[in-house]
Protein backbone atom coordinates (compact mmCIF):
# COMPACT_ATOMS: atom_id res chain seq x y z
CA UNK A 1 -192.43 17.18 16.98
CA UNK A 2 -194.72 15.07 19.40
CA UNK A 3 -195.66 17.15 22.30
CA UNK A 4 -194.81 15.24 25.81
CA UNK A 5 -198.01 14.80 27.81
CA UNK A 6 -197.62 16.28 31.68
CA UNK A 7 -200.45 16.13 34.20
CA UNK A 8 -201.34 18.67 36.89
CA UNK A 9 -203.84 18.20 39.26
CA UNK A 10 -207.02 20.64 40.23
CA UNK A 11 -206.70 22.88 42.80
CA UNK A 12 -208.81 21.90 45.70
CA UNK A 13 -209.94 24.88 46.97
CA UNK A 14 -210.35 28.58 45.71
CA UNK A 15 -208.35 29.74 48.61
CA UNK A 16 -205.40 27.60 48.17
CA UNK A 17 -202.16 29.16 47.73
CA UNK A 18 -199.40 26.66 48.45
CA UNK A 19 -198.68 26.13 45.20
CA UNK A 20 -198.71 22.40 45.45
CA UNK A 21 -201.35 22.03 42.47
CA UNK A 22 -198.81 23.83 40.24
CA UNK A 23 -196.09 20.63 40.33
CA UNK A 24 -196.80 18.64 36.97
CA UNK A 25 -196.58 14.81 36.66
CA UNK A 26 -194.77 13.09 34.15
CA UNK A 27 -195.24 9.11 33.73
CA UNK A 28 -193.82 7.98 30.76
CA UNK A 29 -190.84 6.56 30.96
CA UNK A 30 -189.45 7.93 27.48
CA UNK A 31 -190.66 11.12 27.94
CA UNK A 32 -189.01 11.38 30.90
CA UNK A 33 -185.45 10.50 29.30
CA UNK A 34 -186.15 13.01 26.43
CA UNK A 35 -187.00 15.57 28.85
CA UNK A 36 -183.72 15.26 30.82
CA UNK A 37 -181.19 14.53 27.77
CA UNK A 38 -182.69 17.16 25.23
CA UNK A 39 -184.17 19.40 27.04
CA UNK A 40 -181.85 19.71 30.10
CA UNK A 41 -184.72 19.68 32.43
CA UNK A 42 -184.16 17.58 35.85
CA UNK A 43 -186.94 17.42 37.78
CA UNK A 44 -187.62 14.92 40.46
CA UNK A 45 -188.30 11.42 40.35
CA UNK A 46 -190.84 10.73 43.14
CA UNK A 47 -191.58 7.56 42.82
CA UNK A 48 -191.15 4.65 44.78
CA UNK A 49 -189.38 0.62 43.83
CA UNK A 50 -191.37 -2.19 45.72
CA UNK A 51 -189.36 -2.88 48.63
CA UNK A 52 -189.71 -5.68 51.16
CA UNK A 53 -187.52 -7.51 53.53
CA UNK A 54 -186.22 -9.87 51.02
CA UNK A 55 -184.86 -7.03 49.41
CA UNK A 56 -182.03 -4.59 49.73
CA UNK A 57 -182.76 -0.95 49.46
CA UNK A 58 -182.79 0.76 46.46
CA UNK A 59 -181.25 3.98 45.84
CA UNK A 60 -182.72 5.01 42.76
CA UNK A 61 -186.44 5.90 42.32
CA UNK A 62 -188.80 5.91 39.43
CA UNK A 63 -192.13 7.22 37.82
CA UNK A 64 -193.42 9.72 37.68
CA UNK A 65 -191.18 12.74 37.49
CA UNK A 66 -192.29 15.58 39.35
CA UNK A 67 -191.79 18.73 37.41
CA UNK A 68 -192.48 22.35 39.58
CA UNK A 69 -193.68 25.32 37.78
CA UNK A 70 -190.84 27.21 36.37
CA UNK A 71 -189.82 23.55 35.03
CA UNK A 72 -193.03 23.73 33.45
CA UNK A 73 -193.97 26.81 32.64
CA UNK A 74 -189.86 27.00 30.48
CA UNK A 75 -191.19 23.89 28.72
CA UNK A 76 -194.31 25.28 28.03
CA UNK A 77 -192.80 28.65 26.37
CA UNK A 78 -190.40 26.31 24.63
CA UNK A 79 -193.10 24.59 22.60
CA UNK A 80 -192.31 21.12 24.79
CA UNK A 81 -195.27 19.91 26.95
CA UNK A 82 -198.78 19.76 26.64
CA UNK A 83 -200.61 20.45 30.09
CA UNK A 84 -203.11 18.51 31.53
CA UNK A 85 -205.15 19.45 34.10
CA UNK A 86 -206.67 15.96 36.03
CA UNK A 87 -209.12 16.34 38.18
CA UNK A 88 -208.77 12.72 39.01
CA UNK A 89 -204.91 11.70 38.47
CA UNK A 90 -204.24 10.20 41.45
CA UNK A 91 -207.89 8.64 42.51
CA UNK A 92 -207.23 4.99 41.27
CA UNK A 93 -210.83 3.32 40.91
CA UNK A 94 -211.69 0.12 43.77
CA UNK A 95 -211.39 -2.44 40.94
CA UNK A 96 -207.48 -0.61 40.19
CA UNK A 97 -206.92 -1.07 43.80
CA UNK A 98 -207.77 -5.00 43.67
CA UNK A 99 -205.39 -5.34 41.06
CA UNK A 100 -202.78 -4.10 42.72
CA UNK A 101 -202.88 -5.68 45.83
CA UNK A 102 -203.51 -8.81 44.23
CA UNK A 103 -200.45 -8.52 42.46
CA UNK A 104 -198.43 -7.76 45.06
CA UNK A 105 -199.41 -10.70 46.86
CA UNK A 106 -198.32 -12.83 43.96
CA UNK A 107 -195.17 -11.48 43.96
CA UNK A 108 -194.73 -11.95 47.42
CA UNK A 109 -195.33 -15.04 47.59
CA UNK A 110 -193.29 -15.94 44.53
CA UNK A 111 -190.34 -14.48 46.58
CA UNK A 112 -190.94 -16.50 49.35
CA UNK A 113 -190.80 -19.57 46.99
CA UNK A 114 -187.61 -18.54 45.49
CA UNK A 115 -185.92 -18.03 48.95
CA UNK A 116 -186.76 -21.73 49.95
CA UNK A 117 -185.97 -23.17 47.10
CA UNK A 118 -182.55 -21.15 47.20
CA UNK A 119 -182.26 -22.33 50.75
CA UNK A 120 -182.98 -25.99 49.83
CA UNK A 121 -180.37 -25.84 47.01
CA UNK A 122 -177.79 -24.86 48.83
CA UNK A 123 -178.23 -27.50 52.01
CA UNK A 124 -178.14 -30.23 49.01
CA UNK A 125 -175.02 -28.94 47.68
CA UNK A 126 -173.67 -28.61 50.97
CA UNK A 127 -174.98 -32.61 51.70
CA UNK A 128 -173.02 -33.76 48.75
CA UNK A 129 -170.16 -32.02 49.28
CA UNK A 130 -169.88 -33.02 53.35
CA UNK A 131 -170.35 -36.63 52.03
CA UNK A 132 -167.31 -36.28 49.27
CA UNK A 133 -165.20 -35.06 51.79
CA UNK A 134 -166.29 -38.02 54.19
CA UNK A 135 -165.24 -40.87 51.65
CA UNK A 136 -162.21 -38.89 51.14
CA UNK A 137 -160.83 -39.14 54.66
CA UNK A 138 -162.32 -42.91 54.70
CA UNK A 139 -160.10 -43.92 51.94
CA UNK A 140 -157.31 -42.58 53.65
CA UNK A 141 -157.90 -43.91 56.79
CA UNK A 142 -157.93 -47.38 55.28
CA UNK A 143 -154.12 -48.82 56.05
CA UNK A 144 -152.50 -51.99 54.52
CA UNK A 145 -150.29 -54.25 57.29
CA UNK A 146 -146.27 -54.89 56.42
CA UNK A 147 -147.45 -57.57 54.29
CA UNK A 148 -149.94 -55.55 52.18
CA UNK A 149 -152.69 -56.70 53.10
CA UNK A 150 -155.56 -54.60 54.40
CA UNK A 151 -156.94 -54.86 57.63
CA UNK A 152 -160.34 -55.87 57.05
CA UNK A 153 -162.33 -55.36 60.12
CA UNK A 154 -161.10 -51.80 60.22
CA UNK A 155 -162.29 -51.17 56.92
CA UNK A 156 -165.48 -53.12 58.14
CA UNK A 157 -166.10 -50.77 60.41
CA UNK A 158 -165.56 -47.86 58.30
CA UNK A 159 -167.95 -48.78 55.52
CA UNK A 160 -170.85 -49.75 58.08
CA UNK A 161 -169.90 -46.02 59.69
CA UNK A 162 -170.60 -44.33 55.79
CA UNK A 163 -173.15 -46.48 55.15
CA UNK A 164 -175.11 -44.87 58.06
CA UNK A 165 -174.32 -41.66 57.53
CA UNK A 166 -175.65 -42.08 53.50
CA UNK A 167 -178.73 -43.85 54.44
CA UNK A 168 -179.50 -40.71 57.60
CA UNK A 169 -178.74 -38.21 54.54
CA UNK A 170 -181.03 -39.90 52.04
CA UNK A 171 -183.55 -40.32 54.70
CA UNK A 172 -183.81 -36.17 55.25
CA UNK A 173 -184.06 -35.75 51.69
CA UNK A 174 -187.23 -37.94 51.68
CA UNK A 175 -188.92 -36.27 54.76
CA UNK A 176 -188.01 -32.98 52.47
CA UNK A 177 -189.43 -33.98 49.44
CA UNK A 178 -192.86 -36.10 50.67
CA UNK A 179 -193.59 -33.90 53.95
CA UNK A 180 -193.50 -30.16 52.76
CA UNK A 181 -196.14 -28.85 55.30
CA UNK A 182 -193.68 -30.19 58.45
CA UNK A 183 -192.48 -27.06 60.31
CA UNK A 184 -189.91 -28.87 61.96
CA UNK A 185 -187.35 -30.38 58.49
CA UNK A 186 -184.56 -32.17 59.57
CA UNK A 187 -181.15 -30.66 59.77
CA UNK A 188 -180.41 -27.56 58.08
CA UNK A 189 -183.77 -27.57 55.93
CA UNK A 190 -185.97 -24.52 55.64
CA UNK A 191 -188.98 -23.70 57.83
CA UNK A 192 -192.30 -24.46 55.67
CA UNK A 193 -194.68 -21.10 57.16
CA UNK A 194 -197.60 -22.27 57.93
CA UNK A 195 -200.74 -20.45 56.30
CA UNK A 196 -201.19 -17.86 60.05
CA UNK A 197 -197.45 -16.63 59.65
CA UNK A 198 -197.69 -16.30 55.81
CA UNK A 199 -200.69 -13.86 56.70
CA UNK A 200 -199.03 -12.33 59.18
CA UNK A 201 -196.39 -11.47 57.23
CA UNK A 202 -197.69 -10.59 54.14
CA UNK A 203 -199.65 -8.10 56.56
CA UNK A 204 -196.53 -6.22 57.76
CA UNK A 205 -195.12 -6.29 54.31
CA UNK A 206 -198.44 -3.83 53.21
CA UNK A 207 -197.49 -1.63 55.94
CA UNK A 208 -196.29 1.82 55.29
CA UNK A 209 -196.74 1.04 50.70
CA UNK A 210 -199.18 2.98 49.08
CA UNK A 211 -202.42 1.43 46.76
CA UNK A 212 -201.55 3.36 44.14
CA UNK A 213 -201.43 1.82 40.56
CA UNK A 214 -198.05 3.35 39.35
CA UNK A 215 -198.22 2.89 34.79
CA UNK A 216 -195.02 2.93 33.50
CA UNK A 217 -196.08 4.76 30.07
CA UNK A 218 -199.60 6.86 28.90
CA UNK A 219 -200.42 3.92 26.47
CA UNK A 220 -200.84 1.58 29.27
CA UNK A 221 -202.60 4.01 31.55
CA UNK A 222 -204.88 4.68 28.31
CA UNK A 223 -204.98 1.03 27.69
CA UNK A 224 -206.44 0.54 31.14
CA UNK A 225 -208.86 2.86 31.41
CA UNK A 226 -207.33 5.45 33.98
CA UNK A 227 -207.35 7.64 31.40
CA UNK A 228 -210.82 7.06 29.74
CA UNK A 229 -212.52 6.49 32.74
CA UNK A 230 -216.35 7.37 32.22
CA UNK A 231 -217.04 10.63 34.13
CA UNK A 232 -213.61 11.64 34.25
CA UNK A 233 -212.90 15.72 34.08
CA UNK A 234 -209.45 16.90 32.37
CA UNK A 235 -208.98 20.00 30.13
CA UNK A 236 -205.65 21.24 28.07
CA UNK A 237 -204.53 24.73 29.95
CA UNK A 238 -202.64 26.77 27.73
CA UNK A 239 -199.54 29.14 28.48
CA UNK A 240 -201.08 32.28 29.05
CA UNK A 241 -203.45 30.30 31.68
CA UNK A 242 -200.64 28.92 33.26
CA UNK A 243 -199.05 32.14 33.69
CA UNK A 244 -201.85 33.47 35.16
CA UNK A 245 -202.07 30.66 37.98
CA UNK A 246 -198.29 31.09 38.87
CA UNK A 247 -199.79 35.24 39.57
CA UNK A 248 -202.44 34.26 41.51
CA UNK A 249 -200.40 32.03 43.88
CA UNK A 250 -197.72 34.69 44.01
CA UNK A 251 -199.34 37.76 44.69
CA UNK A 252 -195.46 39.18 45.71
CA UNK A 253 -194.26 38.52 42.12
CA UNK A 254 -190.88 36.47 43.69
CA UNK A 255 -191.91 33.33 42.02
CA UNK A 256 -191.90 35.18 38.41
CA UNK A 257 -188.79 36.63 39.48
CA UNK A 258 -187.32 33.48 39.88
CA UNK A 259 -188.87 31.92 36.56
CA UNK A 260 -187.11 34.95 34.98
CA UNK A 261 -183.65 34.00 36.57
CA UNK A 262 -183.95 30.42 36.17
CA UNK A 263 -185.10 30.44 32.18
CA UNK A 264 -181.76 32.73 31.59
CA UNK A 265 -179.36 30.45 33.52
CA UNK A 266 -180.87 27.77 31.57
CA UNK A 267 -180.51 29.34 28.47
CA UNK A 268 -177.00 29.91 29.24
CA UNK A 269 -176.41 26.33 29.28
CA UNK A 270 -176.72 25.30 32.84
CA UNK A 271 -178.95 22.71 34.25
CA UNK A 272 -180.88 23.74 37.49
CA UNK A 273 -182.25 22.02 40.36
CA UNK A 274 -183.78 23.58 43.58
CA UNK A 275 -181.36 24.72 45.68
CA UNK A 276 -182.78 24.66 49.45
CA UNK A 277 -180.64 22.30 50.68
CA UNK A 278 -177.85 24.57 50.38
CA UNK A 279 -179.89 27.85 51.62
CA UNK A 280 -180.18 29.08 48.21
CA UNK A 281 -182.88 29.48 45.63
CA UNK A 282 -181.41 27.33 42.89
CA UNK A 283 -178.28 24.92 42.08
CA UNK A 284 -177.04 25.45 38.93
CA UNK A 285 -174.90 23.47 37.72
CA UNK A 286 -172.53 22.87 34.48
CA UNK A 287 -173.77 19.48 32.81
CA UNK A 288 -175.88 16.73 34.20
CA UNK A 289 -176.24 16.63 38.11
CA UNK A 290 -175.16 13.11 37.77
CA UNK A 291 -172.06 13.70 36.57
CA UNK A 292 -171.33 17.41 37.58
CA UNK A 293 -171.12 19.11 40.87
CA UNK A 294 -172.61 22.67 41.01
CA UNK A 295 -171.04 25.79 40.14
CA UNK A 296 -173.22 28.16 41.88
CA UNK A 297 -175.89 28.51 45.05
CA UNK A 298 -178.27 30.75 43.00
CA UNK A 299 -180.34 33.44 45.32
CA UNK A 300 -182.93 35.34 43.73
CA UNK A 301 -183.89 38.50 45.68
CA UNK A 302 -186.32 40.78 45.53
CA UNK A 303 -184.33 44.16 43.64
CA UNK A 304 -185.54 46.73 46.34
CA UNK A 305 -184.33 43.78 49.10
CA UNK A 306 -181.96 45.52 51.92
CA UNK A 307 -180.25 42.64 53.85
CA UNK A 308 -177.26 42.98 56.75
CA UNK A 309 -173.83 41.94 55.91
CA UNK A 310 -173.79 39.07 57.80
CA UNK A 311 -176.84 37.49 55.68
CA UNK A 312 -174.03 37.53 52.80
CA UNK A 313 -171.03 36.36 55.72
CA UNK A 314 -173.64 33.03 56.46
CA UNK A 315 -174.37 32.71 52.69
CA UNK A 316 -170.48 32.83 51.46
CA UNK A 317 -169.26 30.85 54.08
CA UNK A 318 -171.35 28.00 53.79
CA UNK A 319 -170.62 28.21 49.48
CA UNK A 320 -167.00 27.65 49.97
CA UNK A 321 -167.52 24.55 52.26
CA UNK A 322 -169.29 22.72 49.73
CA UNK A 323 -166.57 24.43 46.88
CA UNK A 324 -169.42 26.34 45.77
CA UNK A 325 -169.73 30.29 45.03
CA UNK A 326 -172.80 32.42 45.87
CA UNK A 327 -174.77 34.16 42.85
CA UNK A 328 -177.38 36.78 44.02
CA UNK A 329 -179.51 37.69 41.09
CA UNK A 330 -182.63 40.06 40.95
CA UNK A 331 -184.95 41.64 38.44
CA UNK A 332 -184.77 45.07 37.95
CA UNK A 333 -188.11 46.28 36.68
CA UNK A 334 -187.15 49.75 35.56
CA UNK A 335 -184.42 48.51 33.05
CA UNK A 336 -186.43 44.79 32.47
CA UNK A 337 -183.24 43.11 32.74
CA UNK A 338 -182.11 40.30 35.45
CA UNK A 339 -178.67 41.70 37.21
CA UNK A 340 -176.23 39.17 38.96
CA UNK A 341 -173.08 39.16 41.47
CA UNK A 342 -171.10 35.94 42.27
CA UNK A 343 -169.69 36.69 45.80
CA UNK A 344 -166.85 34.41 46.89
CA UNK A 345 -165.61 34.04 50.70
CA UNK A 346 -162.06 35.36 51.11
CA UNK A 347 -161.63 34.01 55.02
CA UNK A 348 -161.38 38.09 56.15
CA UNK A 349 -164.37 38.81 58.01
């Protein structure tokens, strides 16, 4: 079995305890599938789909997953991953910067192409069919006398009235077709930007995007030379080690606790996402969060915890809102065994 490659970043500073360098990266794409479908690990896709004002939102994200540490700490006790610690994961070199933005340009300006050319498309098709409809109602203007003969000079007139109106259409197309860099196309033809605006524009497009070169798979980050990059620091940190950072960010021992709890939920068959959207420590939930809603608000507690009866009131009432039931769980360190209650509101206060 190939071992999945995740990378965690150094910690900063000796004194840091937020436990931000503990979150693991994932950023192939493959990996990331195998991770959710076979191993039942969700994680959290945090990145980000180019976006621009040609473009409708998009709801879904992609690369790279974001993994915390009980995620990867299970997966490490499992045999799964193979931990990487980065010193330089997310420092893209000035050359990988270039790139980018050169690229996005490109594509930018390919959009901007496609849009007038869309635009110009459609005004022909509209042209044509304006002038079908024209010799339609000109035919059927065109009346015979009792005798059946046809009135000439009102078909006369008529025919000189089309013929205008043909030559005035072909006439646009021309200006369309030999005078590109006019800003001012006749009649329903798309603005040309001149070179300022295209600037400008592009400009406000960069605002608010990162410059960071996002691989979709380790081969091509490899094949780039993120990964090989002369100079570049990054060491394989084994399980015990890992443990041992997760104890030195947690001096109060809750965030074991809660790696205990959420490695025996998970291998009872439940899939588990963070639950602090919903007040609670974890969601857990029967199958796939994309096709399941949650069965429980999982709290983890502290076994010597005392909390007032209206802590559990708040907690139940807000679990049956969202058709959800409580589960406080704890550690007990005398027995070494995790002990849980499912509390369920009963509207009797």
């Amino acid at each position: 079995m190939n071992l999945i490659k995740i990378y965690k970043p150094f910690k900063k500073q000796q004194n840091e305890q937020d436990g931000n360098h503990l979150n693991c990266f994932v950023w192939d794409s493959k990996d990331v599938q195998e991770i959710r479908e076979q191993y039942r690990i969700v994680g959290k896709i945090i990145g980000s789909t180019q976006e621009s004002k040609f473009h409708t939102r998009i709801l879904f994200g992609t690369i790279p997953l974001l993994l915390n540490p009980l995620e990867v700490l299970l997966g490490m006790e499992k045999g799964w991953f193979l931990l990487i610690e980065d010193e330089l994961i997310l420092c893209p070199t000035q050359s990988d910067l270039q790139k980018f933005n050169d690229k996005r340009e490109q594509d930018l300006n390919n959009q901007i192409k496609d849009i007038i050319e869309t635009k110009r498309q459609k005004d022909e098709q509209f042209k044509k069919k304006k002038i079908e409809e024209e010799e339609q109602q000109t035919n059927q203007s065109i009346t015979t006398t009792d005798e059946g003969e046809t009135n000439q000079k009102e078909k006369e007139n008529v025919n000189k009235q089309k013929q205008g109106k043909v030559k005035k259409q072909k006439k646009e197309h021309v200006i369309d077709e030999t005078n590109g860099s006019s800003t001012s196309i006749i009649t329903n033809q798309p603005t040309i930007m001149t070179e300022e605006k295209k600037q400008k524009q592009f400009q406000q497009y960069l605002e608010g995007t990162t410059t960071v070169t996002i691989y979709s798979s380790i081969q091509e980050a490899s094949d780039e030379g993120m990964i090989k990059r002369p100079g570049r620091i990054n060491r394989l940190v084994g399980v015990e080690e890992f443990k041992k950072m997760i104890k030195e960010d947690d001096p109060t021992g809750m965030l074991w606790n809660q790696y205990l709890v959420f490695r025996d939920l998970w291998e009872r068959g439940y899939h588990l996402t963070m639950g602090l959207k919903f007040g609670g420590t974890f969601l857990a939930y029967p199958g796939d969060p994309i096709l399941h809603h949650s069965d429980f608000i999982v709290v983890v507690k502290d076994f010597k915890e005392s909390f007032k009866s209206n802590d559990i009131l708040f907690m139940t009432r807000l679990a049956i809102n969202v058709k959800k039931t409580i589960l406080l769980s704890s550690f007990n360190p005398n027995t070494n065994s995790l002990s849980y209650h499912s509390i369920s509101w009963q509207g009797v206060t």
